[in-house]
Protein backbone atom coordinates (compact mmCIF):
# COMPACT_ATOMS: atom_id res chain seq x y z
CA UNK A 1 -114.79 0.75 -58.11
CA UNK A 2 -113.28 -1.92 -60.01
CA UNK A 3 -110.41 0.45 -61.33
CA UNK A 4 -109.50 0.88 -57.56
CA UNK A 5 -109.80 -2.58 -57.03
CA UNK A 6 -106.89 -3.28 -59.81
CA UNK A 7 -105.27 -0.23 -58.57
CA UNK A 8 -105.02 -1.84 -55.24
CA UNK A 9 -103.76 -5.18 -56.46
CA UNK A 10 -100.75 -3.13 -57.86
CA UNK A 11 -99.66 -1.62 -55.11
CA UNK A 12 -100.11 -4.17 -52.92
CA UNK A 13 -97.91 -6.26 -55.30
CA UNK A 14 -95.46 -4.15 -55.11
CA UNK A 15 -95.49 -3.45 -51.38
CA UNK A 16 -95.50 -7.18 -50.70
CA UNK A 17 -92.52 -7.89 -53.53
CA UNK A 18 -90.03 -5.22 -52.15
CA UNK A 19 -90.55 -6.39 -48.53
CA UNK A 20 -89.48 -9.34 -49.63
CA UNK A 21 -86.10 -8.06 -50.41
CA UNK A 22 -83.99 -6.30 -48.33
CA UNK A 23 -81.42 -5.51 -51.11
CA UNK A 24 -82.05 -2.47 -53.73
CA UNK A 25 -80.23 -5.12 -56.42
CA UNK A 26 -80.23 -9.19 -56.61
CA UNK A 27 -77.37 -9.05 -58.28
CA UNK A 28 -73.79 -9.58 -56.76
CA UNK A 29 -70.73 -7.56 -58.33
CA UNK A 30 -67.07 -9.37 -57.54
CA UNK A 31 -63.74 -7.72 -57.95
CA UNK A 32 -61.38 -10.25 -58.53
CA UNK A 33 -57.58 -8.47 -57.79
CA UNK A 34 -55.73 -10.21 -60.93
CA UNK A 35 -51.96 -9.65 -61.86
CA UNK A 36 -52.46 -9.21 -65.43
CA UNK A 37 -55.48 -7.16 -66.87
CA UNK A 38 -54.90 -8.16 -70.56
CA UNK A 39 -54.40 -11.73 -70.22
CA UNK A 40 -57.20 -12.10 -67.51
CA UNK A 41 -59.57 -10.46 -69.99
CA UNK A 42 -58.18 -12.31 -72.66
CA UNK A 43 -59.00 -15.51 -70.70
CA UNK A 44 -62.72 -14.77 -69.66
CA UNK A 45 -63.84 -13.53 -72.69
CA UNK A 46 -61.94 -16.25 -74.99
CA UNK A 47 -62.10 -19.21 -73.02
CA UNK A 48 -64.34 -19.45 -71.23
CA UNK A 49 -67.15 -17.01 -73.16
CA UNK A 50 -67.85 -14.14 -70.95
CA UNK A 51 -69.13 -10.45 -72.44
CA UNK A 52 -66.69 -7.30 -71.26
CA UNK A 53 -69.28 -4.69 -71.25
CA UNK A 54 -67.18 -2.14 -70.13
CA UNK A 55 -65.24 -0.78 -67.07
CA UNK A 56 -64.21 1.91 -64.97
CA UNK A 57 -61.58 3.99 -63.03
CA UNK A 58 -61.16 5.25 -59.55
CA UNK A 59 -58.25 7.70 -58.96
CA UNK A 60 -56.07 7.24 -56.33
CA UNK A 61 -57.14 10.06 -53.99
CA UNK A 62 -60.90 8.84 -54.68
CA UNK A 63 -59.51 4.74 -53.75
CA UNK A 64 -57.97 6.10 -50.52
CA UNK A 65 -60.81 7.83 -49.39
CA UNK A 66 -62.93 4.66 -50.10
CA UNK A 67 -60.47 2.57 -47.96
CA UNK A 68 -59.67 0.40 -51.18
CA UNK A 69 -55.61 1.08 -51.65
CA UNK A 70 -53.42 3.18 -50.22
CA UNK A 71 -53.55 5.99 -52.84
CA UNK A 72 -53.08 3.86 -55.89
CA UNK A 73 -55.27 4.34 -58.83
CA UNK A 74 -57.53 1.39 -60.27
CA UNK A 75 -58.18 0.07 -63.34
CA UNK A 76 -61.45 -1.70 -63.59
CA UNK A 77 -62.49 -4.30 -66.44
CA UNK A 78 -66.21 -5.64 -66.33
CA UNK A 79 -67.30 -8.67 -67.22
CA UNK A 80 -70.63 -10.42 -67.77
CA UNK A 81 -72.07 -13.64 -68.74
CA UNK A 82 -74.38 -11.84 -70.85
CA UNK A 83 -74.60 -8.64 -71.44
CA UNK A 84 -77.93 -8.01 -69.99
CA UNK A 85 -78.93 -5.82 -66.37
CA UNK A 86 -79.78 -9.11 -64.74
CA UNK A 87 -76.22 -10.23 -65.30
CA UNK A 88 -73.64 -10.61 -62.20
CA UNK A 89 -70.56 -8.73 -62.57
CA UNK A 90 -67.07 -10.24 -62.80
CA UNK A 91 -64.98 -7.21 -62.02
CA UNK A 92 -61.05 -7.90 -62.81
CA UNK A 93 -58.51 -5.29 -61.67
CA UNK A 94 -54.57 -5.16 -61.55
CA UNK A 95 -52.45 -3.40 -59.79
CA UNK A 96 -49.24 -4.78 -61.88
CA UNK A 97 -47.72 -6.94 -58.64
CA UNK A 98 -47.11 -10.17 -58.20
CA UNK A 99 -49.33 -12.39 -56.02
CA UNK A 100 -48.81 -12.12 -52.46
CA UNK A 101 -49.55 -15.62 -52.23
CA UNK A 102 -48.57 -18.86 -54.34
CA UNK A 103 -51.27 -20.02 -56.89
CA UNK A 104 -53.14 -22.75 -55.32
CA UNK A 105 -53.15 -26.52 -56.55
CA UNK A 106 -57.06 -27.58 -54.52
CA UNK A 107 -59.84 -26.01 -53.07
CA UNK A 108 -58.28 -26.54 -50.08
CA UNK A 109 -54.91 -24.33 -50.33
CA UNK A 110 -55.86 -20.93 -49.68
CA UNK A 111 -59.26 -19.88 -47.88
CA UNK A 112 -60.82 -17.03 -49.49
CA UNK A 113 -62.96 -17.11 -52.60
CA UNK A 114 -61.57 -19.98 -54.36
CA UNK A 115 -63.79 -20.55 -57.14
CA UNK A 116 -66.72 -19.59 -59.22
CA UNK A 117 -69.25 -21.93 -61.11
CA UNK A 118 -70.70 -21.36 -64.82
CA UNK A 119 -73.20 -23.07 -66.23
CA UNK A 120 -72.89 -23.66 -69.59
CA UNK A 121 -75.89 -24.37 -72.75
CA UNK A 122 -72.85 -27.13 -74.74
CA UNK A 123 -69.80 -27.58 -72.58
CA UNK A 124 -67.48 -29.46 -75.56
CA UNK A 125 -67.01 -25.69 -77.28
CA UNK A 126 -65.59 -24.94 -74.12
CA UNK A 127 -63.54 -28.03 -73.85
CA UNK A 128 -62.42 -27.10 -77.29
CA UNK A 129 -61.43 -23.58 -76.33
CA UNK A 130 -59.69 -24.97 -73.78
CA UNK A 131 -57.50 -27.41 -75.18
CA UNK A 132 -56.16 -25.44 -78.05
CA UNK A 133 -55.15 -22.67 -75.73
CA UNK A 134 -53.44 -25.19 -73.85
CA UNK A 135 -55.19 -25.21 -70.64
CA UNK A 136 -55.24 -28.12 -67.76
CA UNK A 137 -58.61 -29.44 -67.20
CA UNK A 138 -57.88 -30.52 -63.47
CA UNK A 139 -60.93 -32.78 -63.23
CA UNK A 140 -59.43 -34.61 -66.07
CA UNK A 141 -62.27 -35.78 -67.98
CA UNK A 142 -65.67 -34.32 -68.31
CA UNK A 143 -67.38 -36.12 -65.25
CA UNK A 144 -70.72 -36.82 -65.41
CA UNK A 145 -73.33 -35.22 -63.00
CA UNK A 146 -76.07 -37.48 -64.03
CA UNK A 147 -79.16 -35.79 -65.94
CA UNK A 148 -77.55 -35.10 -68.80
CA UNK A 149 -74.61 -32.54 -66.96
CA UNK A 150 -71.21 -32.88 -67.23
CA UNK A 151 -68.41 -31.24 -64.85
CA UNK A 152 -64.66 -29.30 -66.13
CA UNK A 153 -62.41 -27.72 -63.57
CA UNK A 154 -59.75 -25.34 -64.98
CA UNK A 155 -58.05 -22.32 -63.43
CA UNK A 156 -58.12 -18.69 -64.16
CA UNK A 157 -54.28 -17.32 -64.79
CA UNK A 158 -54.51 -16.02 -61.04
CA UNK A 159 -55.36 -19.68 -59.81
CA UNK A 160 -59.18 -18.72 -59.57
CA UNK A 161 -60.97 -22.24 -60.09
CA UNK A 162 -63.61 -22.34 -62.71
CA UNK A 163 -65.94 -25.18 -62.52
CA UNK A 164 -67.75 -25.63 -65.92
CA UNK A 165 -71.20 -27.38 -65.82
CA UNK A 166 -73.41 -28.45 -68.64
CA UNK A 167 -74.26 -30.85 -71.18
CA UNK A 168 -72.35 -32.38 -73.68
């Protein structure tokens, strides 16, 4: 009896978790449409820290079934903040065109996804990274947050804002 008891506390777990949910996944995947796959990369994984952990390919008759282009091929890079299942995926691809808009100065330029936020365990390495690769930090100075969390704004090479959040 008390096997059936546990047995029951199981599944009803497990009922009552996945009812909860009414996504197969909690984690959100992003394709961000970049210009240059190398440099982007380059930027993500150098700068600011991310993991690639791999990528993929869709043919061009396979992207126009989907409805994603109009028969061109893609090129997928995948990037994580750690390489771990949990992990959301930062998913850069380029079609080797320039922008069809200008890169945007604020927030408030373009609507769209604008920006992304990272937390960060030590946010002067990043700082560091930053400056010798000669990037603006649009915030100017590290602003504090209070509790011990300080605030960076930079941009992607696309014009993606990054905000940067941790302690010092």
């Amino acid at each position: 009896m008390k096997n059936l008891v546990v047995l029951f506390c199981f599944v009803a777990l497990g009922l009552a978790s996945s009812a909860q949910s009414k996504f197969s996944n909690p984690t959100i995947f992003i394709g961000n449409v970049i210009v240059d796959l190398d440099k982007s990369v380059d930027f993500y994984t150098n700068i600011i820290g991310m993991t690639k952990t791999g990528g993929f390919s869709v043919d061009g008759e396979k992207s126009k079934e989907l409805g994603l282009t109009d028969g061109r091929a893609i090129d997928v890079a995948v990037l994580k903040l750690e390489d771990s299942p949990q992990a959301n995926e930062w998913k850069l691809m380029s079609f080797g065109t320039k922008a069809g808009h200008k890169k945007p100065k604020y927030l408030h330029d373009d609507t769209g996804m604008q920006y992304i936020t990272i937390l960060v365990n030590h946010l002067d390495p990043v700082i560091e990274r930053v400056k010798k690769n000669n990037i603006e930090i649009l915030s100017n100075v590290p602003s504090s947050l209070g509790n011990d969390r300080f605030f960076i704004l930079v941009q992607d090479p696309d014009g993606t804002f990054i905000e940067l959040i941790g302690p010092r």
